[in-house]
Protein backbone atom coordinates (compact mmCIF):
# COMPACT_ATOMS: atom_id res chain seq x y z
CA UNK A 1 -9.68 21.25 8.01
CA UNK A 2 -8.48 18.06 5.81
CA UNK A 3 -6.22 15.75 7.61
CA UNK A 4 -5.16 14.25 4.51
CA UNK A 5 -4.92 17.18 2.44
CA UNK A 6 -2.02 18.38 4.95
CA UNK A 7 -0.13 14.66 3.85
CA UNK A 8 -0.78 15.14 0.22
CA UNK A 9 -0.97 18.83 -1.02
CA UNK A 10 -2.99 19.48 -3.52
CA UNK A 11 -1.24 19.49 -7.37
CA UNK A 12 -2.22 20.40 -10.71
CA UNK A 13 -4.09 17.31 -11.13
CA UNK A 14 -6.44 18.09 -8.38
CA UNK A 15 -7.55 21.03 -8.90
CA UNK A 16 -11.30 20.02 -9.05
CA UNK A 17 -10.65 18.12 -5.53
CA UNK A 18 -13.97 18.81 -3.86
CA UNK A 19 -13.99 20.83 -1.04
CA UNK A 20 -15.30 19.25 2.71
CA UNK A 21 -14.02 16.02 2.45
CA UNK A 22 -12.43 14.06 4.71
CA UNK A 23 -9.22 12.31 4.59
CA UNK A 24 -11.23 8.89 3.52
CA UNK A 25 -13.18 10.31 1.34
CA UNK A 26 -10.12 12.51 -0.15
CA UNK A 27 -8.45 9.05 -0.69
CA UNK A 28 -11.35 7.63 -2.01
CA UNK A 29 -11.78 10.57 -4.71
CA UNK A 30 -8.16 11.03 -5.40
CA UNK A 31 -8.22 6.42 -6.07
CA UNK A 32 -11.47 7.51 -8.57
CA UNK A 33 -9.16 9.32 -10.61
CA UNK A 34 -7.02 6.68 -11.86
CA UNK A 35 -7.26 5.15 -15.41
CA UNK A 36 -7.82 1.38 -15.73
CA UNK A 37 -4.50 0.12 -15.95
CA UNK A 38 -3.42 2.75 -13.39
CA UNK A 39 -6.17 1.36 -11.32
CA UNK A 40 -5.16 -2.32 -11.68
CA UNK A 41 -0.98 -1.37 -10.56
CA UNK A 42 -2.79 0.84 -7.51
CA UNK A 43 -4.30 -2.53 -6.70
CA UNK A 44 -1.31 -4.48 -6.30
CA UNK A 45 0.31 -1.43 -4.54
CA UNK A 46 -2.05 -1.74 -2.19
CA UNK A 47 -1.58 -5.19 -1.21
CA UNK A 48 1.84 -4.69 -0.38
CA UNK A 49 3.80 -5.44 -4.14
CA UNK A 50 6.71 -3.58 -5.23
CA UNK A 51 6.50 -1.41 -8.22
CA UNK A 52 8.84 -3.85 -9.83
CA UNK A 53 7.43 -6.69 -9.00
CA UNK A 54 4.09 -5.15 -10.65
CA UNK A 55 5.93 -3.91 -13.56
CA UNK A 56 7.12 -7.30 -14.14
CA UNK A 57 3.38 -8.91 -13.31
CA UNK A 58 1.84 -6.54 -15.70
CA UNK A 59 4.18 -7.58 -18.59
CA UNK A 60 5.25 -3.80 -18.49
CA UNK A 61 8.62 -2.48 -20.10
CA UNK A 62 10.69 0.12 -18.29
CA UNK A 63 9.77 3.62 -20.03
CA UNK A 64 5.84 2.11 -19.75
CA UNK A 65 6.04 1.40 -16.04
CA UNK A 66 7.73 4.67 -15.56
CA UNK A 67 5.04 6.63 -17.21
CA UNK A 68 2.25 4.05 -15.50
CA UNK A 69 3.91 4.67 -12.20
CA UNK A 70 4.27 8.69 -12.50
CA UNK A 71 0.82 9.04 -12.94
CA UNK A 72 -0.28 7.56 -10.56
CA UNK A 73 1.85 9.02 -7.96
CA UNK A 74 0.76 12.06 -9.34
CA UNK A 75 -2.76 11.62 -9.52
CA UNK A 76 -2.40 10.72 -5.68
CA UNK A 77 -0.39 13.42 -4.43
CA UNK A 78 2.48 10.76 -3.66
CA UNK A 79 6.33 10.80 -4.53
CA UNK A 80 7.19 7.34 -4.83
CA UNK A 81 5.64 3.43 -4.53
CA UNK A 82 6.56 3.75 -0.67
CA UNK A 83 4.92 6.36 0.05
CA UNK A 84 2.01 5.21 -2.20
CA UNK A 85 1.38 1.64 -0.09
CA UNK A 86 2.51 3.53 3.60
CA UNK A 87 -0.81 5.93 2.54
CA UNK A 88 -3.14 3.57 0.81
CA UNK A 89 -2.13 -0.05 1.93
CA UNK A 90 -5.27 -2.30 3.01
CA UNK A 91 -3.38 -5.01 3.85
CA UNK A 92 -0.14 -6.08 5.09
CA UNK A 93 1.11 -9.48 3.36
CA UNK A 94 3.37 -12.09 4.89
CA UNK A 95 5.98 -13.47 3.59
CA UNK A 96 3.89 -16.74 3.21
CA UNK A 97 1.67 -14.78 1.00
CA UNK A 98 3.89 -13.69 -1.88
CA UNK A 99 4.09 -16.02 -4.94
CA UNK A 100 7.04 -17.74 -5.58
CA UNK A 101 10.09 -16.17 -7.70
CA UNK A 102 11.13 -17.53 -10.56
């Protein structure tokens, strides 16, 4: 069976979600999915940013990022930004690696 699918049930959005894949290539399908600027906020998700701190980076108001951010936790069968980088993190960042606050 899917592995993944059992972490991230399949929603409205994904109802074309092809069938045999496995929980990579789920990920990978689910990741194809995403507009461009959804794409680019998925990107700092995945290196470890918060969903403020990418609001913020993308020059994004609040009722923006909060439609940005739904849709993308919708399009990949996640609740919230946790969730989100627990699933599809690549790396883990130190604190050495975050950029200063201003």
């Amino acid at each position: 069976m899917y592995l993944f699918r059992s972490l991230l049930p399949p929603n409205k959005d994904n109802k074309h979600l092809p069938e045999g894949l496995s929980a990579e290539q789920e990920k990978q399908w689910r990741v194809s999915q995403l507009a461009d600027d959804e794409r680019a906020a998925f990107e700092w998700f995945r290196l470890g940013y918060t969903a403020h701190w990418t609001a913020e980076t993308m020059l994004l108001d609040r009722k923006t990022a909060r439609k940005l951010f739904s849709g993308i936790y919708r399009k990949l069968g996640v609740t919230n930004a946790a969730e989100l980088s627990r699933i599809y993190r690549t790396v883990r960042l130190k604190p050495e690696d975050m950029p200063p606050e201003e």
